[in-house]
Structure formats: C-alpha cells, structure tokens
N, C-alpha and C. Protein backbone atom coordinates (compact mmCIF):
# COMPACT_ATOMS: atom_id res chain seq x y z
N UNK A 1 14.24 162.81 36.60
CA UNK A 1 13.75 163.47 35.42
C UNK A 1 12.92 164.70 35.78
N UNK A 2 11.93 164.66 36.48
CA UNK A 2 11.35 165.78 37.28
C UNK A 2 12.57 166.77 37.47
N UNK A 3 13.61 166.85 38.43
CA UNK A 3 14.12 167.82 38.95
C UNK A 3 15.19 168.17 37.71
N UNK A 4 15.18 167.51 36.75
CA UNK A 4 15.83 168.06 35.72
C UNK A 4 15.05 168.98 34.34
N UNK A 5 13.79 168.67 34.45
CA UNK A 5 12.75 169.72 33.92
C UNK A 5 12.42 170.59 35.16
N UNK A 6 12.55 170.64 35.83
CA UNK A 6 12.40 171.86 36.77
C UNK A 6 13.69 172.65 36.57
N UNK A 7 14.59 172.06 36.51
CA UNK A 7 15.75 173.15 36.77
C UNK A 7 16.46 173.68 35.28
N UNK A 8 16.04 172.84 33.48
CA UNK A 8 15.48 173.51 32.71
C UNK A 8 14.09 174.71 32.68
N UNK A 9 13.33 174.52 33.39
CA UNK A 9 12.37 175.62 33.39
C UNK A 9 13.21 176.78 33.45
N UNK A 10 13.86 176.23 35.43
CA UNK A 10 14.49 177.81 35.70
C UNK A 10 15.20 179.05 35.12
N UNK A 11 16.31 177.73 34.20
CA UNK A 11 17.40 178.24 33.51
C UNK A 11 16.69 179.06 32.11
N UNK A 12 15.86 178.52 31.76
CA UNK A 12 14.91 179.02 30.38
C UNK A 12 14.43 180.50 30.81
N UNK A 13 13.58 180.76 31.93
CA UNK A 13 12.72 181.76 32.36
C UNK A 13 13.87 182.80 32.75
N UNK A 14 15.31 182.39 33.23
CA UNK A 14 16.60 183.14 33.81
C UNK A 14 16.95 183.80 32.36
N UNK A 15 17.24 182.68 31.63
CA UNK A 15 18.06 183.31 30.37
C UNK A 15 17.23 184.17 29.27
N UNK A 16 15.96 184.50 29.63
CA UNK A 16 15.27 184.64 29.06
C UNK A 16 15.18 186.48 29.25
N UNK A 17 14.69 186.44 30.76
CA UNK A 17 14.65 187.72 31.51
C UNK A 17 16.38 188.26 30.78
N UNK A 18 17.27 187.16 31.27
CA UNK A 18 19.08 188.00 31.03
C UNK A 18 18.79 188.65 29.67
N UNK A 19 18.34 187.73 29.03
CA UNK A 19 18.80 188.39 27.32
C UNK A 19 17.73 189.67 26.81
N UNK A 20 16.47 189.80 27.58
CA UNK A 20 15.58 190.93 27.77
C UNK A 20 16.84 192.23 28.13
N UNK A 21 17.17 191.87 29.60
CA UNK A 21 17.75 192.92 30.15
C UNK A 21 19.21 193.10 29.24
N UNK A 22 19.71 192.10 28.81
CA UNK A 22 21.29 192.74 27.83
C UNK A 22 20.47 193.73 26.47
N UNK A 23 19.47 193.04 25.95
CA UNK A 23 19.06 193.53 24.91
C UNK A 23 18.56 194.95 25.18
N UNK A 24 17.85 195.42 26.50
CA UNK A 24 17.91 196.74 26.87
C UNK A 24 18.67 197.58 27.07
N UNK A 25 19.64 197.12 27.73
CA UNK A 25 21.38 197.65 27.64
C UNK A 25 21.78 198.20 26.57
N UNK A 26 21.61 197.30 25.46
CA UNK A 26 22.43 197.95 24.58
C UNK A 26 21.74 198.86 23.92
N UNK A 27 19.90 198.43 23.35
CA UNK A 27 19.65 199.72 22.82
C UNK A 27 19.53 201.38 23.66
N UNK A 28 19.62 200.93 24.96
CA UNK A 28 19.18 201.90 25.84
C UNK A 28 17.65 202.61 25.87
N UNK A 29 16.86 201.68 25.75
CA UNK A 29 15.54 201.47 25.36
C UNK A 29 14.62 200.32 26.32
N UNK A 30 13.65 200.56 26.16
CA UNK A 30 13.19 199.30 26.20
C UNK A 30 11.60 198.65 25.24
N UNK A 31 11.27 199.39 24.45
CA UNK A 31 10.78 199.46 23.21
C UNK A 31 10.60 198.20 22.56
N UNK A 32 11.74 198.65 21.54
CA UNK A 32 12.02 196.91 20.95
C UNK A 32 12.47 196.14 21.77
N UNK A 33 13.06 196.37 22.57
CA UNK A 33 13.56 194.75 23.12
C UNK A 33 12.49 194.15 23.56
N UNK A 34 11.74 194.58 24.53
CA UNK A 34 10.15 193.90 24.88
C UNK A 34 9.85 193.39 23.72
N UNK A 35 9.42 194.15 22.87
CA UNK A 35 8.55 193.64 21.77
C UNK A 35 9.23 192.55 20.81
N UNK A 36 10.39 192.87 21.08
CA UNK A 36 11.14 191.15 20.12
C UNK A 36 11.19 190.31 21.39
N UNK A 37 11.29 190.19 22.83
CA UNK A 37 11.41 189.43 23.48
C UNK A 37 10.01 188.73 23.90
N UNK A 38 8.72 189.71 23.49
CA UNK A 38 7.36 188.91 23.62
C UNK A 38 7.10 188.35 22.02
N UNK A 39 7.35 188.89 20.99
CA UNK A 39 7.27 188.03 20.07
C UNK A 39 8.17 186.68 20.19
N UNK A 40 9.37 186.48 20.68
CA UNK A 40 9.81 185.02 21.12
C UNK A 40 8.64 184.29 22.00
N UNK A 41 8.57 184.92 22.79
CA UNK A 41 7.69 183.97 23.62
C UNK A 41 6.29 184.12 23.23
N UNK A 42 5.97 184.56 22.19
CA UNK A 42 5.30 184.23 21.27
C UNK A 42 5.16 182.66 20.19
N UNK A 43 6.42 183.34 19.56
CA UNK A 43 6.94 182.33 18.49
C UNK A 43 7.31 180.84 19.38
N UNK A 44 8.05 180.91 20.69
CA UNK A 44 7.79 179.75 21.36
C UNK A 44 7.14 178.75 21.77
N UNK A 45 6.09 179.53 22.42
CA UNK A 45 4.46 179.32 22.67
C UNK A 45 4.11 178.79 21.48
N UNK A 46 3.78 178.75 20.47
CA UNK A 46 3.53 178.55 19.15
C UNK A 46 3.95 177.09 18.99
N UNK A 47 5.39 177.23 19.17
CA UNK A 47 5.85 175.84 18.59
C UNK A 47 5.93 174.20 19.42
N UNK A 48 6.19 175.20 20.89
CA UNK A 48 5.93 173.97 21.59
C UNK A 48 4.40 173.63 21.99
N UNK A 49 3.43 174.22 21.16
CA UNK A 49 1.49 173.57 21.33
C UNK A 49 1.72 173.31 20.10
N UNK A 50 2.47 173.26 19.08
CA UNK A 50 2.03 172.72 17.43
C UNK A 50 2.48 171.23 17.62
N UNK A 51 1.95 170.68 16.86
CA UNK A 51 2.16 169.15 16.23
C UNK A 51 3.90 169.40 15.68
N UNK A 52 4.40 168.06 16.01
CA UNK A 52 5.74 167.78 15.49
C UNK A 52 5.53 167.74 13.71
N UNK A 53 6.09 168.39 13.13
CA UNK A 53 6.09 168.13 11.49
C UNK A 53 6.38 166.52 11.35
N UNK A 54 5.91 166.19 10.32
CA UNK A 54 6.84 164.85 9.42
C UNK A 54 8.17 164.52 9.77
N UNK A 55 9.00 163.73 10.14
CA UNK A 55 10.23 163.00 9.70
C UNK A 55 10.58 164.02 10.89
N UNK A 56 9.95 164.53 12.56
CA UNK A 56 11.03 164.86 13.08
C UNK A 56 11.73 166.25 12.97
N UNK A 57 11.31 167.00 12.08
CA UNK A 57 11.64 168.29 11.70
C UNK A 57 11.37 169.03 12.70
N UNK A 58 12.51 170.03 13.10
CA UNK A 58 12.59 171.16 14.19
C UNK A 58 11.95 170.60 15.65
N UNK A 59 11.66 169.23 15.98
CA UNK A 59 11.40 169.07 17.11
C UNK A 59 12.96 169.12 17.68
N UNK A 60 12.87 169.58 18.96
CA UNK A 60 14.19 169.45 20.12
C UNK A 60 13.88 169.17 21.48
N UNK A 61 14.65 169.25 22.07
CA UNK A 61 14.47 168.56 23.76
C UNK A 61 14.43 169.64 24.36
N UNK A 62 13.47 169.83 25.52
CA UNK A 62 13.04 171.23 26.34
C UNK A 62 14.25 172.01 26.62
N UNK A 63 15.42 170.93 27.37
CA UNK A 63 17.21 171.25 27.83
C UNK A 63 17.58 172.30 26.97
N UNK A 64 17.11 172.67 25.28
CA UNK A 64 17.84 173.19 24.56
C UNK A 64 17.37 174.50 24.11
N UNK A 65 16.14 174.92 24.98
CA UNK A 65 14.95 175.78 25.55
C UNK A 65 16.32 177.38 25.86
N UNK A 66 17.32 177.01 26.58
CA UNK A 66 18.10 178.22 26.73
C UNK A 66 19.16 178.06 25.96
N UNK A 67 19.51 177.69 24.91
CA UNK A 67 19.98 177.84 23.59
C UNK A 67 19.54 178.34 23.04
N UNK A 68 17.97 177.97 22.56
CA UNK A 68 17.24 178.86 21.63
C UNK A 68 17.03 179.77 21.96
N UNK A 69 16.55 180.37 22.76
CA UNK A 69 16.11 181.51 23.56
C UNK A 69 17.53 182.78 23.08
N UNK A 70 18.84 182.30 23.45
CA UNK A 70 19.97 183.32 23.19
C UNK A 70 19.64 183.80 21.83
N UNK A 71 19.96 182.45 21.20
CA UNK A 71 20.07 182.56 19.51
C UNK A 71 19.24 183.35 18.87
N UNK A 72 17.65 182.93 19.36
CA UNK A 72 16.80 183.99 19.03
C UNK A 72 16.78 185.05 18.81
N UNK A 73 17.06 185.73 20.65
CA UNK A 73 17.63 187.36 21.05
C UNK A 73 18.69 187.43 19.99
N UNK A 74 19.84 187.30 20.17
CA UNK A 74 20.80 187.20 19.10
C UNK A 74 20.64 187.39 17.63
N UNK A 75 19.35 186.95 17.21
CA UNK A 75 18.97 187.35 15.56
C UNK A 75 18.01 188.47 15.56
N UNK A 76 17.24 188.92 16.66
CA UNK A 76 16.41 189.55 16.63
C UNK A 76 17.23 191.25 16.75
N UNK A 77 18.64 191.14 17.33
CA UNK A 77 19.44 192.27 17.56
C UNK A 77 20.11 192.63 15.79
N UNK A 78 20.40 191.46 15.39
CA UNK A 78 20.80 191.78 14.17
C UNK A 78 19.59 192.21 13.17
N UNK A 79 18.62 191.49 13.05
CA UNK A 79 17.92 192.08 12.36
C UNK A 79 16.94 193.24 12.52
N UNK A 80 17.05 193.89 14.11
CA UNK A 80 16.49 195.29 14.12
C UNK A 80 17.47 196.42 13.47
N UNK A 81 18.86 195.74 13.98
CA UNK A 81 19.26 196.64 13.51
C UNK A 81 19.80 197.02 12.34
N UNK A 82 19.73 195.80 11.37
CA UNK A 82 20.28 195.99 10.01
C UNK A 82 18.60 196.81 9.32
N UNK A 83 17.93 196.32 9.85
CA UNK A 83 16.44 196.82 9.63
C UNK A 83 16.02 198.44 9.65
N UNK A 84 16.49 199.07 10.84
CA UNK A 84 16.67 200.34 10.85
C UNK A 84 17.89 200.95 10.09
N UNK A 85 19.20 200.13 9.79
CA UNK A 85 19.52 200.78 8.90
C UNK A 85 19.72 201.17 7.74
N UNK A 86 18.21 199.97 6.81
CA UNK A 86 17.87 200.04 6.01
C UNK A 86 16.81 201.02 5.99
N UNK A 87 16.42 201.58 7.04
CA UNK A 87 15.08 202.59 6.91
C UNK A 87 16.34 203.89 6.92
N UNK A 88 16.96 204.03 7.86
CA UNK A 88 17.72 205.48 7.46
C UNK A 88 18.46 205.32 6.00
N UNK A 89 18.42 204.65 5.17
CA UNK A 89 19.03 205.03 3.36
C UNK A 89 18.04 205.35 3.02
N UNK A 90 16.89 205.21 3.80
CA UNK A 90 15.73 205.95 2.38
C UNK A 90 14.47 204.95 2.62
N UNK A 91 15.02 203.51 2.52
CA UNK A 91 13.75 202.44 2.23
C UNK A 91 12.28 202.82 2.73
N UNK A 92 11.58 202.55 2.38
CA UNK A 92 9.94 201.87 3.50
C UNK A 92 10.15 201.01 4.07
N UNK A 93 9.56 201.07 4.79
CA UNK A 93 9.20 199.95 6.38
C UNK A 93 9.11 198.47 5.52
N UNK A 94 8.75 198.19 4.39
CA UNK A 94 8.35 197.52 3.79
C UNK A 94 9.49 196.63 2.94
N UNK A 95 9.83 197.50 2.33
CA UNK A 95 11.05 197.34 1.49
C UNK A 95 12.31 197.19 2.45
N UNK A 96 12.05 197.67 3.38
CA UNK A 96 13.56 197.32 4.40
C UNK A 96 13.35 195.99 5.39
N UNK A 97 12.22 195.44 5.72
CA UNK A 97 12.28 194.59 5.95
C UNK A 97 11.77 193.39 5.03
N UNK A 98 11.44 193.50 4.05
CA UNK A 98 12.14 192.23 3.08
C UNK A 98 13.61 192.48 2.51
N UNK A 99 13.78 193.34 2.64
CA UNK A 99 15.57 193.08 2.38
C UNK A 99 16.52 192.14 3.32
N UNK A 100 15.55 192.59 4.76
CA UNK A 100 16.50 192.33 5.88
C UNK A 100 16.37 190.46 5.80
N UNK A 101 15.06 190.67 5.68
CA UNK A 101 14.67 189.02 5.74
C UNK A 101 14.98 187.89 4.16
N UNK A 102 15.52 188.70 3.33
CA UNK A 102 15.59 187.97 1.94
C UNK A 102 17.07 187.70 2.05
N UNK A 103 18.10 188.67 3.06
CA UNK A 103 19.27 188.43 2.77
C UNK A 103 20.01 187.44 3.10
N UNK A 104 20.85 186.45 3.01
CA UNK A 104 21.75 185.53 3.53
C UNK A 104 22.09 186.13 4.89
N UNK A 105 22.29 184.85 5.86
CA UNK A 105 23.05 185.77 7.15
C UNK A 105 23.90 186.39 7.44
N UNK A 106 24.95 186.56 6.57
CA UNK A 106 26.35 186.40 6.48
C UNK A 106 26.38 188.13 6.16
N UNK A 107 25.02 188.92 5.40
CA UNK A 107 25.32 190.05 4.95
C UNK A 107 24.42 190.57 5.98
N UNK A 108 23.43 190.10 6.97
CA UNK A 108 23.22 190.45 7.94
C UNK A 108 23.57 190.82 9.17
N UNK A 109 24.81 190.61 8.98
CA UNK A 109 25.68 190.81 10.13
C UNK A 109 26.22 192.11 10.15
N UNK A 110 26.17 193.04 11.16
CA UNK A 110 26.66 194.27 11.06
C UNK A 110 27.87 194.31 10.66
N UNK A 111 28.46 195.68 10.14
CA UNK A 111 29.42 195.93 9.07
C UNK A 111 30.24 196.73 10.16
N UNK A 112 31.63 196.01 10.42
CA UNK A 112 32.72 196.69 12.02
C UNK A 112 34.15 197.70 10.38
C-alpha cells in the first residue's frame, strides 16, 4: 500500500507539471496556464484538507488524483477560452464570465 501511494504521488505531480506544459503549448504563453494550473492546486489543496460532505459526496481515492488533475486542465482550457471569446463580442469581464459559467457544457465547447 505504501509503494502504491508513492507511485500515485509521482504520477499526480508528473501529470500535473505535463498538463502545465501542454497547456503552455498551446496558448503559447505562460500567463494563464500558471494561473489556472495554481488555482487547481489550489482548488485541490482545498478539498483534500476539507471534511468529507454527508452521504460520501465528491470524496474519491488519491489513485484518481491524475484523472482529476487532466479533467480539470481540460475545463480550465475550455473555459478560458470560451471566456475570452466572450470578452472579444463586446462583454465585461463580468458578464462574460457568468455566461461562461451559467452555460451547459455542451455549448462550452469550442465551435470547429
């Protein structure tokens, strides 16, 4: 059990740095990606020192630590960028990100 939380650590802290560095890649930046990749490990930090909710809710097993971690990066790409391209139609900072965050996922998804 030990060497299997050790070698979850690794894979967590690996996939973590990877999805930093893809997420720099693509904006060709490194700006936001830091700053959505320390707000995860933010928002992480957070959840694994909080108390388990009632009935079991959103607790998971550490193993699933580089799952979340992608998925995260992964929403944080969609919603910068549906986010900024709600600021170039015109919006406020304000108004474009409650749009971004009020919408279903499905219309969050960039438009190919």
């Amino acid at each position: 059990m030990e060497q299997s939380q050790k070698d979850t650590t690794v894979a967590s802290v690996a996939c973590l740095i990877l999805c930093a560095l893809i997420f720099i890649y693509g904006y060709q930046e490194t700006g936001r990606p830091l700053k959505a990749t320390f707000c995860l490990i933010i928002g992480l930090g957070i959840r694994w020192r909080s108390p388990p909710l009632p009935l079991a809710i959103l607790t998971f097993d550490d193993h699933f630590l580089p799952i979340l971690i992608g998925l995260a990066i992964d929403f944080g790409v969609h919603l910068i960028t549906r986010y900024e391209e709600e600021l170039r139609q015109g919006h406020s900072e304000q108004v474009a990100m409650r749009t971004r965050l009020s919408l279903p996922a499905k219309e969050s998804l960039p438009e190919h």
